[in-house]
Protein backbone atom coordinates (compact mmCIF):
# COMPACT_ATOMS: atom_id res chain seq x y z
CA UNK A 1 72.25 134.56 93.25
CA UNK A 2 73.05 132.33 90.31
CA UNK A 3 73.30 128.92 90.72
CA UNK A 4 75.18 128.06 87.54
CA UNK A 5 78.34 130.25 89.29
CA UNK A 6 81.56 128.26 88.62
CA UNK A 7 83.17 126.95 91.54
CA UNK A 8 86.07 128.86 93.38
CA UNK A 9 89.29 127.22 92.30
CA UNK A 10 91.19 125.51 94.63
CA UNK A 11 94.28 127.26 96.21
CA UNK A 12 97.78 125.50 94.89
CA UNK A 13 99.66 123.80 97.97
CA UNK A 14 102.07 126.09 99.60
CA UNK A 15 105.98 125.87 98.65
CA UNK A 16 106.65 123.84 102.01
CA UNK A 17 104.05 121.65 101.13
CA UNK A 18 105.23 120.61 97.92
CA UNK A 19 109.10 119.80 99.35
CA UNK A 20 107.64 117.03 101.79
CA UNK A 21 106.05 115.90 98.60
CA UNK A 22 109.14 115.99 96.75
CA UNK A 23 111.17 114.22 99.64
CA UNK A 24 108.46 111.55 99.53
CA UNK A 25 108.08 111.12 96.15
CA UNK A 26 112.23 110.93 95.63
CA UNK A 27 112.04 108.62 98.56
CA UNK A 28 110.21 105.63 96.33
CA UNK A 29 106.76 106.73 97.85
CA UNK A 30 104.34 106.03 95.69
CA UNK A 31 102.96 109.23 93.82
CA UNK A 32 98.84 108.30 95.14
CA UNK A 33 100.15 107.85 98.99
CA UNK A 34 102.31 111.11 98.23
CA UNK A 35 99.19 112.85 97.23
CA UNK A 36 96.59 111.45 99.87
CA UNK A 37 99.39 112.23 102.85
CA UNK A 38 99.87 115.85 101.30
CA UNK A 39 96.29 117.26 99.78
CA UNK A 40 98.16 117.30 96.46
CA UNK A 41 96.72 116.08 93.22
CA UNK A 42 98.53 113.40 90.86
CA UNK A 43 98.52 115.77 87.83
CA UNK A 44 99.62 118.28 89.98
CA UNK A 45 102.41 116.12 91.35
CA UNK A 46 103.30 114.66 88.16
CA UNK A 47 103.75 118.41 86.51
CA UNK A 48 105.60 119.62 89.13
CA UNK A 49 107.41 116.40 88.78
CA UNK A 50 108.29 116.85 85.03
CA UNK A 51 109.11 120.64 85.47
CA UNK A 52 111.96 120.29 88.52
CA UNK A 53 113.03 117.47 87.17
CA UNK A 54 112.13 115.20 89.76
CA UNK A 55 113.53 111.70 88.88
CA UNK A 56 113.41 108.68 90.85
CA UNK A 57 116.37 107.04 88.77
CA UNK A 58 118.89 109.64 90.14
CA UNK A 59 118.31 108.59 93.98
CA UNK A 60 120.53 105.84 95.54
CA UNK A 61 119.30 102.63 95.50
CA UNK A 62 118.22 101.14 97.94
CA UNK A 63 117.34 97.46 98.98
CA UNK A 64 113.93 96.71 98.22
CA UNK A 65 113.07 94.93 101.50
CA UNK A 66 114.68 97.82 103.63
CA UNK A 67 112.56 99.60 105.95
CA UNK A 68 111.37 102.87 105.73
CA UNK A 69 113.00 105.24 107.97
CA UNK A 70 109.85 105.80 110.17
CA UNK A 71 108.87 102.17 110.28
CA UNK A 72 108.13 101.25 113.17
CA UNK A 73 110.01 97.66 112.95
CA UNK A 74 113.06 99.72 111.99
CA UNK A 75 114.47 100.05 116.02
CA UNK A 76 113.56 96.15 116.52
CA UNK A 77 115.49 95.08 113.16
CA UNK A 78 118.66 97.28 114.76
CA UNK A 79 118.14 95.87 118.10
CA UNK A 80 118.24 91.58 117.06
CA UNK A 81 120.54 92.95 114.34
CA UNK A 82 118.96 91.34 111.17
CA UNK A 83 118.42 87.90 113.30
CA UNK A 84 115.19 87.31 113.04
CA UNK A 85 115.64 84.00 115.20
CA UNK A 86 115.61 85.80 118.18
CA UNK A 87 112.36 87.57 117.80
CA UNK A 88 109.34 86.66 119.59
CA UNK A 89 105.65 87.17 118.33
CA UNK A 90 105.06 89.37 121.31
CA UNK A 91 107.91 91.84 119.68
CA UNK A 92 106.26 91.75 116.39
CA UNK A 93 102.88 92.28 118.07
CA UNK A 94 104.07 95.67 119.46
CA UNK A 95 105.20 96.74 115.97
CA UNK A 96 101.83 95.70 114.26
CA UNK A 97 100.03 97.49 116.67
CA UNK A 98 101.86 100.60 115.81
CA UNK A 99 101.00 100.01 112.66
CA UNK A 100 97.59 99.21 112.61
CA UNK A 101 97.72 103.14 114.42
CA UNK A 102 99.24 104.56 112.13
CA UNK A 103 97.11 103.28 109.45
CA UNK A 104 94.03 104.12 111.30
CA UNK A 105 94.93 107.71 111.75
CA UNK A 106 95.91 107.73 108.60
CA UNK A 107 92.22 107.17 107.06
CA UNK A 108 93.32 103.76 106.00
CA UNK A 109 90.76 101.63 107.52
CA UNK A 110 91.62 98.83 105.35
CA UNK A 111 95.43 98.38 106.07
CA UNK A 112 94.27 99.12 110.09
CA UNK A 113 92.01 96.12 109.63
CA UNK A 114 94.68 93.97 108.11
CA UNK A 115 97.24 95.03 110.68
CA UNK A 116 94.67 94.30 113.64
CA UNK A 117 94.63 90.60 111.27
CA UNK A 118 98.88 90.59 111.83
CA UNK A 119 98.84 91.12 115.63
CA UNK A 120 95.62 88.50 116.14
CA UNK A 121 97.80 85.75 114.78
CA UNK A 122 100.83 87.02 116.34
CA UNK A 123 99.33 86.83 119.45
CA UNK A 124 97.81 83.91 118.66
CA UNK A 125 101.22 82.40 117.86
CA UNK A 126 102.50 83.45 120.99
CA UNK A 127 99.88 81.96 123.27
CA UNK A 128 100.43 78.95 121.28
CA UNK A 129 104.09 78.40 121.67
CA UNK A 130 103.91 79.70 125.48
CA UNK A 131 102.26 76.47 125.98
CA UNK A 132 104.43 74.23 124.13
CA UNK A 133 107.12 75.52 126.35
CA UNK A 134 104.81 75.44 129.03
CA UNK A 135 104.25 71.12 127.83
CA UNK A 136 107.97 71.46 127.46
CA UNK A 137 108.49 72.14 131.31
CA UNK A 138 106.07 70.05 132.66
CA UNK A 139 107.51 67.00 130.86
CA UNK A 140 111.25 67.81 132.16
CA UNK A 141 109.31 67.72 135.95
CA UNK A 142 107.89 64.76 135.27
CA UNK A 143 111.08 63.46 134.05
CA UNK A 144 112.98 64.55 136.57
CA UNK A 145 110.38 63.04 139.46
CA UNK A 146 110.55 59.58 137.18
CA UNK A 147 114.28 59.62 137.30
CA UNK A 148 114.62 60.50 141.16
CA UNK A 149 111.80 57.58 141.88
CA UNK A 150 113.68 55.21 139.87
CA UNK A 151 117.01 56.28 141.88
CA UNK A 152 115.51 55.47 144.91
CA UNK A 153 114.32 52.18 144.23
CA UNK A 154 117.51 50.67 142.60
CA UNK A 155 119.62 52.11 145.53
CA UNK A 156 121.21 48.96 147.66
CA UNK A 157 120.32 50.81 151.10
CA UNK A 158 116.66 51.01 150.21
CA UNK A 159 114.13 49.44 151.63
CA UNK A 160 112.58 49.13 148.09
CA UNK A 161 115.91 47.91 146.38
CA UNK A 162 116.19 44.62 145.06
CA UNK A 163 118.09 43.09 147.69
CA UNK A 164 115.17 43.97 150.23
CA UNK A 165 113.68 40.72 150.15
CA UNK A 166 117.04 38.84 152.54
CA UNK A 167 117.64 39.34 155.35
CA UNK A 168 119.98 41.91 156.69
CA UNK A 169 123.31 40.34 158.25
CA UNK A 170 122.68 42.66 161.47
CA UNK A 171 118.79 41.84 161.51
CA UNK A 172 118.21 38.81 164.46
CA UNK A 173 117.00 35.65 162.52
């Protein structure tokens, strides 16, 4: 057998194939992530792209910090509706975990190891503001006890109140 034998082309992708990678690409994906998620190449894409008239500027627009529709952040955003004040880290934990998934199983070790970064401080974050609140409560006790002691000693019937050094009128002399 000859060694110098070209190598077999490569099959082209499949009609079905190439329709995710047109709904991606349309969809503002960039054209490398369209081709790593698909098995496509970018010359490929970009012919294909150029032939059916595939063009970006005929989409709607859409609002550059909008979430993708399979983000995973997408059902939190709906459920604080857009106020971001009432989010906790342990919310956006649960989200960065799911991403630092999908990255993984993705092949993207990189954006797994940032999003494992995300969650760290997020949790971090969290532990750190459970014990403010945690400083928060103990000081309202505390507080509270101070205010109650104080009560008790500036009340008239008290043996500790300020009048407890005369005599009572009922007490024999």
């Amino acid at each position: 057998m000859d060694d110098a034998s070209p190598l077999p082309r490569q099959r082209p992708a499949p009609d079905h194939v190439w329709a995710r990678v047109r709904e991606d690409y349309l969809a503002g994906v960039p054209a490398r992530e369209c081709c790593r998620r698909h098995g496509v190449g970018r010359s490929a894409l970009f012919e294909r792209a150029a032939e059916e008239k595939w063009r970006r500027i005929d989409q709607p627009w859409v609002a550059p910090d909008a979430l993708d529709p399979d983000d995973e952040g997408l059902a939190l955003d709906a459920r604080i509706d857009g106020d971001i004040s009432l989010l906790a880290p342990e919310d956006l934990a649960e989200v960065a975990v799911s991403r630092l998934m999908r990255a993984a199983l993705r092949g993207d070790a990189l954006g797994a190891l940032r999003w494992g970064r995300v969650r760290q401080a997020l949790d971090d974050e969290g532990q750190r503001l459970a014990r403010i609140e945690s400083g928060r409560r103990r000081t309202a006790q505390l507080q509270a006890q101070m205010e109650a002691r104080a009560a008790v000693r500036t009340a008239p019937d008290s043996p500790d109140g300020p009048d407890s050094f005369a005599p009572r009128p009922d007490s024999p002399p």
